[in-house]
Protein backbone atom coordinates (compact mmCIF):
# COMPACT_ATOMS: atom_id res chain seq x y z
CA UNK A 1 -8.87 -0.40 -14.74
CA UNK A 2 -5.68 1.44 -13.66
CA UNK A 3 -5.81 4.39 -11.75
CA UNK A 4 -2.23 5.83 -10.25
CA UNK A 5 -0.83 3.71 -7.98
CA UNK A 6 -4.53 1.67 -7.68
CA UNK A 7 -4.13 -1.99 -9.74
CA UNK A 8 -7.94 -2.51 -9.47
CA UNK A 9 -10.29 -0.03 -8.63
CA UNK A 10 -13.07 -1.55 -7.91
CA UNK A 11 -11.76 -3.43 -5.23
CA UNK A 12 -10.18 -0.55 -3.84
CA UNK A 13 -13.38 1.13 -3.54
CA UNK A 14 -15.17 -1.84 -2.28
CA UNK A 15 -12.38 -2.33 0.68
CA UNK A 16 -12.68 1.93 1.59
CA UNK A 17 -16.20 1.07 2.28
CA UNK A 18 -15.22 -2.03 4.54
CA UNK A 19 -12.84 0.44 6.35
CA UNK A 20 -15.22 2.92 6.88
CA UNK A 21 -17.29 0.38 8.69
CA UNK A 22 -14.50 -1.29 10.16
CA UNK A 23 -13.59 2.59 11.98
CA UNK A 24 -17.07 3.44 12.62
CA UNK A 25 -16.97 0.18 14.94
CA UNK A 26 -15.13 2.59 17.55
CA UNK A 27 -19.18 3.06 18.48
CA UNK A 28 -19.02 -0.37 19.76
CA UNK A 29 -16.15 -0.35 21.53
CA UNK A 30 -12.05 0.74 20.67
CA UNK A 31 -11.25 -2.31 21.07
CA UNK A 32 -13.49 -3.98 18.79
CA UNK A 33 -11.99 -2.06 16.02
CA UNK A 34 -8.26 -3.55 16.67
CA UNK A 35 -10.22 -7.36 16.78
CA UNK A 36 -12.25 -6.76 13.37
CA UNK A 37 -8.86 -4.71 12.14
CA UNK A 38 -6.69 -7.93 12.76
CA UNK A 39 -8.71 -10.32 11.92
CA UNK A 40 -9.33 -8.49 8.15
CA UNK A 41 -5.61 -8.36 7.97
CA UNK A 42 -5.15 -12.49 8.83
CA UNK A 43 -7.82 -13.25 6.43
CA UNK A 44 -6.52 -10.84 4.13
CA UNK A 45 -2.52 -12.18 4.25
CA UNK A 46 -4.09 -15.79 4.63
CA UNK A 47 -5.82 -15.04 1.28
CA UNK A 48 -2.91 -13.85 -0.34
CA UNK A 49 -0.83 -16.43 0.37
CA UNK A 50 -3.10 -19.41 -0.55
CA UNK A 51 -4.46 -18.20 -4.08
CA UNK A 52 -1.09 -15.48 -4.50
CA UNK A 53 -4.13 -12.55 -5.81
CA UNK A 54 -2.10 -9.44 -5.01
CA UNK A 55 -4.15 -9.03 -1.58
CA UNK A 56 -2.08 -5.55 -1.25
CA UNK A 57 -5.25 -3.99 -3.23
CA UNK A 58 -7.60 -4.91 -0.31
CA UNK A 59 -4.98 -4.00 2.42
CA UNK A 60 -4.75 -0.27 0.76
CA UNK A 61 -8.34 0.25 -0.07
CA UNK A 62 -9.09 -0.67 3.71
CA UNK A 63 -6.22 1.42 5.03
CA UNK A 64 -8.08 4.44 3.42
CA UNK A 65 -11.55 3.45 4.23
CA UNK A 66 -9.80 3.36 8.14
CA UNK A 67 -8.14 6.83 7.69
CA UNK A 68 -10.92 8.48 6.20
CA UNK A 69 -13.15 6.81 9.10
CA UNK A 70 -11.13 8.07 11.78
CA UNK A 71 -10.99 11.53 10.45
CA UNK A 72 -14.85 11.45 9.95
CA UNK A 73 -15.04 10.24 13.60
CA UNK A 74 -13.08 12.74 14.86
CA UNK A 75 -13.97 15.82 12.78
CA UNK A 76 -17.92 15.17 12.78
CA UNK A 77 -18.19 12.97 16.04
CA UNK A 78 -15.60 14.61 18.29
CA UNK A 79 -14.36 10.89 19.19
């Protein structure tokens, strides 16, 4: 299924919810955050480039999940 710009949507959706968790790690620590946030990216760019399955999906769908996460942090949590 097509939806705008989004190839797949349920993989979009699936990575928002990854991001969400990935920003609601700043409980943890901020700098565990950066550590999961990198090493998504690796796997995600390692992924891409061994079976070439337009990993750009995942990367967008977890960029949202992130920016929605951080605005729920800060808007809710005050963080």
């Amino acid at each position: 299924m097509k939806f705008l710009f989004i190839h797949d949507v349920n993989r979009f959706l699936l990575h928002i919810l990854i991001g969400l968790i990935n920003a609601s790690m700043i409980w943890v620590h901020w700098s565990f955050v950066l550590l999961v946030g990198g090493g998504f990216l690796y796997y995600e760019h390692n992924e891409d480039w061994q079976l070439d399955d337009s990993a750009f999906i995942d990367v967008q769908g977890w960029i949202a999940g992130v920016i929605i996460g951080a605005y729920i942090m800060k808007g809710v949590f005050g963080i």
